[in-house]
Protein backbone atom coordinates (compact mmCIF):
# COMPACT_ATOMS: atom_id res chain seq x y z
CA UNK A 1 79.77 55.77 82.28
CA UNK A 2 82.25 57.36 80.08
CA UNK A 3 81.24 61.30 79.50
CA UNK A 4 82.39 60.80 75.51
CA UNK A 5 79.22 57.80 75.34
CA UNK A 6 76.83 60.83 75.04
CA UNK A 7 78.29 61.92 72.09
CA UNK A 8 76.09 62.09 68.60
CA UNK A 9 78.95 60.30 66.72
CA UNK A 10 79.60 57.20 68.58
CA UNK A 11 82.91 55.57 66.96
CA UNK A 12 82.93 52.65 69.54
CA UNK A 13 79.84 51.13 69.49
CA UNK A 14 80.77 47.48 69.28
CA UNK A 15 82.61 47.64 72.19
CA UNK A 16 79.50 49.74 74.20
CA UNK A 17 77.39 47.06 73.15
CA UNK A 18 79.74 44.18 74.66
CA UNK A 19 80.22 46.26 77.81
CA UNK A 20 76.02 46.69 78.10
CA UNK A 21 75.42 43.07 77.24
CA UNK A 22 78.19 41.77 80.24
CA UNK A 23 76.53 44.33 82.62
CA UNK A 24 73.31 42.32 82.05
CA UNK A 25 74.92 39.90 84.03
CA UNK A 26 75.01 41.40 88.00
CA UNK A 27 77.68 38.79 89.08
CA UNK A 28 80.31 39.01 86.52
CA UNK A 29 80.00 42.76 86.42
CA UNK A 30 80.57 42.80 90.20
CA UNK A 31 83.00 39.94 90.44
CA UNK A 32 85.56 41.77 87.47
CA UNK A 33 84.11 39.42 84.50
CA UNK A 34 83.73 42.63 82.15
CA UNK A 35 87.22 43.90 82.72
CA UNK A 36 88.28 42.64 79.29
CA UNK A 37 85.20 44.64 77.76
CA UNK A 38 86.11 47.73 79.74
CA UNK A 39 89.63 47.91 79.07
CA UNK A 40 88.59 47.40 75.27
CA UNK A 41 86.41 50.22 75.46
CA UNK A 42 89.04 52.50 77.44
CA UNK A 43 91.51 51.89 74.83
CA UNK A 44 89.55 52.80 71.74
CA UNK A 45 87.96 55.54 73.30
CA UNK A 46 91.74 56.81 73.92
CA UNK A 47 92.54 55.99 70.23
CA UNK A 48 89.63 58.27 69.44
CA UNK A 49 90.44 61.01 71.58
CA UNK A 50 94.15 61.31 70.24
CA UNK A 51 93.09 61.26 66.78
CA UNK A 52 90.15 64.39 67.94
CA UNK A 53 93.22 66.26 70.09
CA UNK A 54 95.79 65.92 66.45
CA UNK A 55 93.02 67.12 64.07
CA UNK A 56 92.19 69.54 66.84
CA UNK A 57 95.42 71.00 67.31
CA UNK A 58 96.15 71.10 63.49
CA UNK A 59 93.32 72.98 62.87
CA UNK A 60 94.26 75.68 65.51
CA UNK A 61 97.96 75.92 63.67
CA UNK A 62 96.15 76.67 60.62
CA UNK A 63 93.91 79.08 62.16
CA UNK A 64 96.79 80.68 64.13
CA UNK A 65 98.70 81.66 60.61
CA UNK A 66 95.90 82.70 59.26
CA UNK A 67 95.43 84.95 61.68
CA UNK A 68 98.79 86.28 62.03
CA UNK A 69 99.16 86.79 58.15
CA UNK A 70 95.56 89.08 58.33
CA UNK A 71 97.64 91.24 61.00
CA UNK A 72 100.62 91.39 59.18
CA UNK A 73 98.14 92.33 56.06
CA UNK A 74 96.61 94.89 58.16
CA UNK A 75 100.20 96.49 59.47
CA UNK A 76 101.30 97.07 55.76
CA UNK A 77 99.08 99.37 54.96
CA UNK A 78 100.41 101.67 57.99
């Protein structure tokens, strides 16, 4: 299973649940019947995980200047 399904905050649960319910079946998840539900599942977990790396890396920007303007704060007073 995907390593992001253990998560507290599950965003694509509707597509979990389809995946789950076409594993119930043995044959069609063996013979490639739940590739549709997979590949659904792949792509919004993606679409999740590029919208967590953007707010991720926008956050560390914003930290970064803050940072640098408490340094150039603290060299002033020298």
């Amino acid at each position: 299973m995907h390593p992001q399904l253990s998560d507290k905050r599950i965003v694509c649960r509707e597509f979990i649940q389809a995946l789950d319910a076409c594993h119930v079946n043995n044959w069609a998840r063996l013979t490639g019947g739940c590739n549709q539900e997979k590949d659904s599942l792949n792509k919004c977990l993606r679409k999740e995980r590029l919208e967590r790396s953007t707010r991720n890396r926008a956050q560390a920007k914003e930290n970064r200047l803050k940072t640098e303007q408490a340094w150039k704060e603290l060299h002033q007073d020298d």
